[in-house]
Structures are given as structure tokens and as C-alpha cells.
C-alpha atoms as a PDB file:
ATOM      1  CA  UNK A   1      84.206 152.260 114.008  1.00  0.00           C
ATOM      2  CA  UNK A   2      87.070 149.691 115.058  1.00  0.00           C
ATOM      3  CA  UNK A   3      90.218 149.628 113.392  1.00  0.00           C
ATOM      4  CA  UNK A   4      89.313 145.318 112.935  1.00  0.00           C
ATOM      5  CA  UNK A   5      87.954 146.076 109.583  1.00  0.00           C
ATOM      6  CA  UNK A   6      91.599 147.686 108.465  1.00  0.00           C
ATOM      7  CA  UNK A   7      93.519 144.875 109.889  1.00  0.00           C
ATOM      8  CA  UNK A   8      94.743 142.249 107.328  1.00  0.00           C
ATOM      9  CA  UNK A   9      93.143 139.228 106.805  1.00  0.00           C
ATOM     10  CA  UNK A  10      95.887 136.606 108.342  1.00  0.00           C
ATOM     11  CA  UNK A  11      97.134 133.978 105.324  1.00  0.00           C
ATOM     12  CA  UNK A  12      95.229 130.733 104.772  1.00  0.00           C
ATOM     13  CA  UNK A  13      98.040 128.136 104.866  1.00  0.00           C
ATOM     14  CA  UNK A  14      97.177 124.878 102.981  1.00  0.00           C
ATOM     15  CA  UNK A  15      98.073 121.469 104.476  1.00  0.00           C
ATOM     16  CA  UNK A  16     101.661 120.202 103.672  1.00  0.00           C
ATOM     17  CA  UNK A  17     100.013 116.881 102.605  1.00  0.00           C
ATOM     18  CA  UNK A  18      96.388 116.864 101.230  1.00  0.00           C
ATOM     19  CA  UNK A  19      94.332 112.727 102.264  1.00  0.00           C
ATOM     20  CA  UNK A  20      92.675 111.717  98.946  1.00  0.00           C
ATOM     21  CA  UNK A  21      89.929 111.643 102.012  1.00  0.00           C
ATOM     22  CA  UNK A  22      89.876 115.046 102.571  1.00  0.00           C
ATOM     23  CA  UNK A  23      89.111 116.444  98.730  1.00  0.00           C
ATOM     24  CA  UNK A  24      85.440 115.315  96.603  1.00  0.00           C
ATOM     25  CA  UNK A  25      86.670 112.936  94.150  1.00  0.00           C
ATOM     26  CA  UNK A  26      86.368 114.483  91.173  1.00  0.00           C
ATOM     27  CA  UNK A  27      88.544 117.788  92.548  1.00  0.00           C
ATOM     28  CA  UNK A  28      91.058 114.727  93.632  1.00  0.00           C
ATOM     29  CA  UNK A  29      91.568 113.555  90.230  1.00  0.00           C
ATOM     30  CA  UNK A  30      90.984 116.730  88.375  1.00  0.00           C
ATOM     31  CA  UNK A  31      93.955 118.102  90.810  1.00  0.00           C
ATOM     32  CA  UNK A  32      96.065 114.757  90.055  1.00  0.00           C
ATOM     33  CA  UNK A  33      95.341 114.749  86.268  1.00  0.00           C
ATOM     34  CA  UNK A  34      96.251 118.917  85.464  1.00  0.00           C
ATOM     35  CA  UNK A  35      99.286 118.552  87.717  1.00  0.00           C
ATOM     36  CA  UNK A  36      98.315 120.651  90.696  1.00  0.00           C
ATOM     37  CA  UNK A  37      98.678 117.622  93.032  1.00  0.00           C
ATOM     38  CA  UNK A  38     101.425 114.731  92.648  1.00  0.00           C
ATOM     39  CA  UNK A  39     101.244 111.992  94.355  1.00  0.00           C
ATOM     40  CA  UNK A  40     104.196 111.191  97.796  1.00  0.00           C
ATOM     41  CA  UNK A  41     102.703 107.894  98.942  1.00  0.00           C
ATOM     42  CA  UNK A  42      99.148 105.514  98.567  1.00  0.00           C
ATOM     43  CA  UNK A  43      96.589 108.963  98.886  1.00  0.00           C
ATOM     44  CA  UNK A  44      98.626 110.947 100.055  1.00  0.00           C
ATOM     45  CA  UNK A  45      99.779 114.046  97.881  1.00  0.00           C
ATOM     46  CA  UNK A  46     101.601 117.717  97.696  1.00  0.00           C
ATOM     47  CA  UNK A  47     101.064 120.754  95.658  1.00  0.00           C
ATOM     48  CA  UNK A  48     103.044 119.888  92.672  1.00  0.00           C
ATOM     49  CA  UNK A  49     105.857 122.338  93.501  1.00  0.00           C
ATOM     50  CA  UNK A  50     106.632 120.820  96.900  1.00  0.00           C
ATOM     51  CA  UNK A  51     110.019 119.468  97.177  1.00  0.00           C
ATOM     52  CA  UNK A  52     110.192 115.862  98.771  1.00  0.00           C
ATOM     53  CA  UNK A  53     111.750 115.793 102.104  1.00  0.00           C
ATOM     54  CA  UNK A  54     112.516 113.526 104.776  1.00  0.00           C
ATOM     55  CA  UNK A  55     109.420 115.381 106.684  1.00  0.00           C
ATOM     56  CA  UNK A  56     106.773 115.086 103.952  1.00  0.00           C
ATOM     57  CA  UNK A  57     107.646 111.533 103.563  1.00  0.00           C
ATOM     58  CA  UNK A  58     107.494 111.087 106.885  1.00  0.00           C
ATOM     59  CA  UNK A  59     103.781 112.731 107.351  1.00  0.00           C
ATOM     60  CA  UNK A  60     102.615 110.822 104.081  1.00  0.00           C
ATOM     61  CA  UNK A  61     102.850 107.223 106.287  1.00  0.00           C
ATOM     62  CA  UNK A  62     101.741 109.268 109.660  1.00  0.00           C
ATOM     63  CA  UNK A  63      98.351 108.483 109.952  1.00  0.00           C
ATOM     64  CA  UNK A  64      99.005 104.616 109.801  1.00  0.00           C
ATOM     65  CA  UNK A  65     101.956 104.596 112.421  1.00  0.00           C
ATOM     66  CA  UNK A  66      99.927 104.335 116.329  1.00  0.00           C
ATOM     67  CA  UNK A  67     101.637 106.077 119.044  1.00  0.00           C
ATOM     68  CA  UNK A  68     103.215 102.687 120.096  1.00  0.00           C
ATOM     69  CA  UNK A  69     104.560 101.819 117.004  1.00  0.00           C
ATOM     70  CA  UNK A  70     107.970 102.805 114.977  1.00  0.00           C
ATOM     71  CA  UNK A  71     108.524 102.934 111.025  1.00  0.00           C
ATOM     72  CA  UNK A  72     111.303 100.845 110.322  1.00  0.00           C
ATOM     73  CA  UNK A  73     113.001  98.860 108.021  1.00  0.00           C
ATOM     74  CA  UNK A  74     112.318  99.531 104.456  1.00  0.00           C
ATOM     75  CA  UNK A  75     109.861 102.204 105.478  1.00  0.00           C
ATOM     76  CA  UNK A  76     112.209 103.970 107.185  1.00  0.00           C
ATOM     77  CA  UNK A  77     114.885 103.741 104.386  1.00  0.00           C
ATOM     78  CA  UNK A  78     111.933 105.800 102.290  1.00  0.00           C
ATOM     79  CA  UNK A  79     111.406 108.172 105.259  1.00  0.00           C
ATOM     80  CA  UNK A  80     115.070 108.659 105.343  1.00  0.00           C
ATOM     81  CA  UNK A  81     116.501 108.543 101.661  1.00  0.00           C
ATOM     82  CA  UNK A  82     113.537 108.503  99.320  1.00  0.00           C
ATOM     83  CA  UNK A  83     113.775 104.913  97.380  1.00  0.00           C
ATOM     84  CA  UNK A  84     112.469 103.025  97.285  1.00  0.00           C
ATOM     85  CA  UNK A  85     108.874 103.946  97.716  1.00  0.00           C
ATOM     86  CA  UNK A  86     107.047 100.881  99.854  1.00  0.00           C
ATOM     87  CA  UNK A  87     104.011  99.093  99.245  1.00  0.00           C
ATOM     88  CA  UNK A  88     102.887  99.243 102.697  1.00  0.00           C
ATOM     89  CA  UNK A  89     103.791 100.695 105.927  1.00  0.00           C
ATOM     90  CA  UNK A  90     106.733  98.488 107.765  1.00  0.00           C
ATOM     91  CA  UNK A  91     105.988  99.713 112.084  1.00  0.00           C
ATOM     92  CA  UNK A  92     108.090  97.989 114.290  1.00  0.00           C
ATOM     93  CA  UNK A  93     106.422  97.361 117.845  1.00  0.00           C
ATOM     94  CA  UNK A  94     108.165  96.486 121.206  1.00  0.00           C
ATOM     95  CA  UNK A  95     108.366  92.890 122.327  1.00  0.00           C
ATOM     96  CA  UNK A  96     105.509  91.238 124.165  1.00  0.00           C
ATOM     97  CA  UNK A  97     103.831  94.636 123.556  1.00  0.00           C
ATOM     98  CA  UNK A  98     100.291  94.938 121.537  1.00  0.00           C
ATOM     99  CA  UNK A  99     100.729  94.613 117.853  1.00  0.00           C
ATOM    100  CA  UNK A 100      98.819  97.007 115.709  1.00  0.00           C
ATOM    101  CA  UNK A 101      95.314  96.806 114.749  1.00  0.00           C
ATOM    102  CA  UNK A 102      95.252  95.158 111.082  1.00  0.00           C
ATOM    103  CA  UNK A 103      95.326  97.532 107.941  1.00  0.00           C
ATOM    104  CA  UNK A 104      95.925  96.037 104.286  1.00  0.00           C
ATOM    105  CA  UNK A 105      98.596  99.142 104.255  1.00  0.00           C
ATOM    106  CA  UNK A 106     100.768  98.417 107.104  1.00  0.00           C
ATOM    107  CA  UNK A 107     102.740  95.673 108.179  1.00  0.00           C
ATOM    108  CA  UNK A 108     103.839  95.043 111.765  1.00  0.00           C
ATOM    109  CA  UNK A 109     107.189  93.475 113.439  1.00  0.00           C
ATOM    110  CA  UNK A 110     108.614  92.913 116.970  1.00  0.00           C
ATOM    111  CA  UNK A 111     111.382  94.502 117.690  1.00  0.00           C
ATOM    112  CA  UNK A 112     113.402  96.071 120.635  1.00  0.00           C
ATOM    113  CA  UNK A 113     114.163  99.435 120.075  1.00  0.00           C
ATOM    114  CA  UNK A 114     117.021 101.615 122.345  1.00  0.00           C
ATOM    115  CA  UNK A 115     115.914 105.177 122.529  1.00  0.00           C
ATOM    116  CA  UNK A 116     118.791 106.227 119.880  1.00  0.00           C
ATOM    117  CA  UNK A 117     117.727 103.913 117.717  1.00  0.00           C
ATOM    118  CA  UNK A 118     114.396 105.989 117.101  1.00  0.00           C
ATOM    119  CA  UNK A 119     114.334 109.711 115.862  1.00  0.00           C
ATOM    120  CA  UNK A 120     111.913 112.125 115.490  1.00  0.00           C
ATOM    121  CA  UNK A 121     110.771 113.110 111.533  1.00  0.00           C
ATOM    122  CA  UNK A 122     108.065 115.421 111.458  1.00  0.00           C
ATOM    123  CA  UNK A 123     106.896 114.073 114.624  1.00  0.00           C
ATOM    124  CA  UNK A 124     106.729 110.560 113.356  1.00  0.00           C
ATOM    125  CA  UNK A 125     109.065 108.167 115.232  1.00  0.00           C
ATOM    126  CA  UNK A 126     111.013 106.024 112.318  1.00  0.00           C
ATOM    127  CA  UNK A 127     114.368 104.381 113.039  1.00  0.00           C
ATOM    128  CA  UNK A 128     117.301 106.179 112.918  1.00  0.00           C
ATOM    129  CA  UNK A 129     119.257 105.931 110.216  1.00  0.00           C
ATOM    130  CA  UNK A 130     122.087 103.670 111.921  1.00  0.00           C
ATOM    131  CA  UNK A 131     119.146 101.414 113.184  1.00  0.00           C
ATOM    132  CA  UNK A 132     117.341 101.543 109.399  1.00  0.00           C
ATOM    133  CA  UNK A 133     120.909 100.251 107.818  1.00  0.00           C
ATOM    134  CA  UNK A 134     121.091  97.591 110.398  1.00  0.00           C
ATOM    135  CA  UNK A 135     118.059  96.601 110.101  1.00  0.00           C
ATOM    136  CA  UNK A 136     117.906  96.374 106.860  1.00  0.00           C
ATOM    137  CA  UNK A 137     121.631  94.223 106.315  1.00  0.00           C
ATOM    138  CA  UNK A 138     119.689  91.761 108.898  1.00  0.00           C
ATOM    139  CA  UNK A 139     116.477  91.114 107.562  1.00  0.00           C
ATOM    140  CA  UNK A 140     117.159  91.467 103.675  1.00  0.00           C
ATOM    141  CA  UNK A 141     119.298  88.244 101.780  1.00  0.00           C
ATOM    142  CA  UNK A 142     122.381  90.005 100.685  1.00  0.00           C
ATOM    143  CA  UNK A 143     121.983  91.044  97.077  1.00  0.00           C
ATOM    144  CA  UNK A 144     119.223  92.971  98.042  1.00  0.00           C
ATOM    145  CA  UNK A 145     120.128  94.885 101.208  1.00  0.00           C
ATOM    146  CA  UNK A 146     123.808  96.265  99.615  1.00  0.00           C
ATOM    147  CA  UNK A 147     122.368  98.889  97.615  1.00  0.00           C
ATOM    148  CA  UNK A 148     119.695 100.047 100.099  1.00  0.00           C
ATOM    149  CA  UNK A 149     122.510  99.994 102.784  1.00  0.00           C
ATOM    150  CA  UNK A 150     124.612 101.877 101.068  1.00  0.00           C
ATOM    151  CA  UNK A 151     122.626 104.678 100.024  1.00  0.00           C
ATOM    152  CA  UNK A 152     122.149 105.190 103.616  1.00  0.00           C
ATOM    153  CA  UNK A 153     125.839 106.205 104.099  1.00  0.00           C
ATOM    154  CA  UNK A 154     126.016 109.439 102.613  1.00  0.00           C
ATOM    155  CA  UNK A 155     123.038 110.221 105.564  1.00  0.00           C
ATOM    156  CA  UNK A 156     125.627 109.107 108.291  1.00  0.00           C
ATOM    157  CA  UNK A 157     125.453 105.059 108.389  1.00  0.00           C
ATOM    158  CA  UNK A 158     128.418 103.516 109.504  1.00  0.00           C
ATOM    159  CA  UNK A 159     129.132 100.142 108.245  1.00  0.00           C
ATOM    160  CA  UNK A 160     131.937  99.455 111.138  1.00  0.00           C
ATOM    161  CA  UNK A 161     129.721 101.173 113.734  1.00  0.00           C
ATOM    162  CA  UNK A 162     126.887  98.206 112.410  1.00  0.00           C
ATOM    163  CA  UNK A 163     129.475  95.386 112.585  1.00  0.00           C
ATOM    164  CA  UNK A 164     130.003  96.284 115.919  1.00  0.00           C
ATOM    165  CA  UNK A 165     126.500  96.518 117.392  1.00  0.00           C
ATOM    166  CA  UNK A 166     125.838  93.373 115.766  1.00  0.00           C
ATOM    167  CA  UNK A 167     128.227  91.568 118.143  1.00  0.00           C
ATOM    168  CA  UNK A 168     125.694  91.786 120.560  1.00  0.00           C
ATOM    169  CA  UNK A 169     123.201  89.839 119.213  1.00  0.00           C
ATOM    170  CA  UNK A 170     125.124  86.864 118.547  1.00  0.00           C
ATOM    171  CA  UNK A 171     122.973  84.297 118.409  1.00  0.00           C
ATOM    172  CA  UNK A 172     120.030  85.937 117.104  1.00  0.00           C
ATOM    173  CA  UNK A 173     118.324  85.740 113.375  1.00  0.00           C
ATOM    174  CA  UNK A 174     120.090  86.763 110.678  1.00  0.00           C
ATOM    175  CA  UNK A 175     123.027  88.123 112.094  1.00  0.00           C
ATOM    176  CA  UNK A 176     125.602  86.033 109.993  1.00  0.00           C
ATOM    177  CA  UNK A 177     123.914  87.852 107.032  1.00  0.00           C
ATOM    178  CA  UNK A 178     123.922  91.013 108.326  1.00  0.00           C
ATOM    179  CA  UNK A 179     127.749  90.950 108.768  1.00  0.00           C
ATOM    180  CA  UNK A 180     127.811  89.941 105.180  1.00  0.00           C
ATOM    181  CA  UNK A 181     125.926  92.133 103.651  1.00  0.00           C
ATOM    182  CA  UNK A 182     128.173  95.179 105.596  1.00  0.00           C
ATOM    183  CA  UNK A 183     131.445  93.477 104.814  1.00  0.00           C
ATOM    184  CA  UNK A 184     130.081  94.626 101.427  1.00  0.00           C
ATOM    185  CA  UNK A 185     129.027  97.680 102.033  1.00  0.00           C
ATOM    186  CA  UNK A 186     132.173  98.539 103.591  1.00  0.00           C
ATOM    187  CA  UNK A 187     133.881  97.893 100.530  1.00  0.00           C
END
């Protein structure tokens, strides 16, 4: 007789995130409807008791961001501070590089990308939080992009830091607005 048979069982661990692809339909709904299951993002969803983090936001959008690709802009500002949720993925792509394949849940963008401006969330690469704030002040009209921006500085964005980097890319779209849109930040 081997001592196997005395040895406890290891744990089943359950997924962080559970794909609406993953469950039979009517245990997807039945989950969703008695509250086991809550919905992060499109089918994505936690056990109900699952606190939201940066990670499981991340790993909600992971399986529409390629290995080339980047969530940024308002995506990232989800990934990063949890509002507000996007409609579909925003992946930022390097320039002159192949965009991503089509998908009625993901959007794609040129952009070029320093290696601090991307960071690591649960293995998904999404723009830092600098780059997110920057991004955003550029390519959102003013009004919009203030309070998005600024709930991005308790997380460590740096209006002045922004102002500056912008300098560089005089010349460039949007970059009058951007400087707007931080001079109110800043405020």
C-alpha cells in the first residue's frame, strides 16, 4: 500500500476571470442572474466577491490585445483607474508596423511607444500611466480629457512632467490641446 492514497488532494483553483465562452449558457446566465458571477468587461466576469484591480481589468481586455499591440488611451485609463469602462478595446501599434486583425471589440492606432511608456499589468502591456494621461490630454477636446486626466494623478501622473514631454512633439497633432487641457489639470 502507498502512502499516495493519504496524501491530500492539492486545491482546485478557479480562473481569476471566467470567458462567457468557457461556461454552457444557461450556467452563464444562471451564474450572472443569482449573483455568483458579475460582470468586469464585454464576457468577461469574476466570482462576485472578487475585488476589481488594475490586474483583473487588465486580463478582462487580454485576449483581444496581440503580442504586438499596446492598450492605450482610454483603455488604459480603465486598466489603470477603473472609469470609465470602454466600449471597445483602444491597442496602440508601432508605426509602419502591422495593424491588428479586425474585431468589432477593438480599435487600433499608430503610435510610437518608448519602452517606459509601456508597463506590464498582469502580463498585458498597457501604457503607463504618464503615457495614458498624455495621451489622453492629446487626443480628447478639452472638456472631456480634464476629468479623466486628473483622476490619473493620485496614480502618479504629473501634469508638469506631461507639459514637458510634449515639447518634443511640437509640430505634431493635437499638441496645442494637450497643453491646454494640462494647464487645467494643473490647476
Amino acid at each position: 500500500m502507498t502512502l499516495a492514497a493519504y496524501r491530500p488532494r492539492p486545491a482546485v483553483v478557479p480562473p481569476l476571470v471566467v470567458h462567457r465562452s468557457a461556461v454552457p449558457a444557461s450556467a452563464w446566465h444562471g451564474q450572472l442572474r443569482d449573483g455568483a458571477l458579475r460582470l468586469v468587461w464585454g464576457d468577461v466576469a469574476v466570482a462576485a466577491d472578487v475585488v476589481s484591480t488594475p490586474e483583473l481589468r487588465a486580463l478582462a481586455l487580454a485576449e483581444l490585445v496581440p503580442a504586438r499591440a499596446v492598450v492605450g488611451r482610454g483603455s488604459a485609463l480603465w486598466v489603470h483607474a477603473g472609469r470609465p469602462e470602454p466600449e471597445r478595446v483602444e491597442v496602440l501599434v508601432g508605426r509602419r508596423g502591422r495593424h491588428t486583425a479586425p474585431h468589432p471589440r477593438r480599435v487600433s492606432a499608430e503610435a510610437e511607444l518608448a519602452p517606459e511608456d509601456v508597463v506590464r499589468v498582469a502580463g498585458v502591456r498597457v501604457t503607463s500611466v504618464q503615457r495614458t494621461g498624455t495621451d489622453l490630454a492629446r487626443w480628447l477636446p478639452s472638456r472631456d480629457a480634464v476629468p479623466l486626466v486628473a483622476a490619473l494623478v493620485p496614480l502618479g501622473f504629473d501634469p508638469e512632467r506631461a507639459l514637458t514631454d510634449l515639447g518634443g512633439l511640437r509640430g505634431q497633432r493635437h499638441v496645442r490641446t494637450a497643453q491646454h487641457t494640462l494647464a487645467l489639470v494643473g490647476r
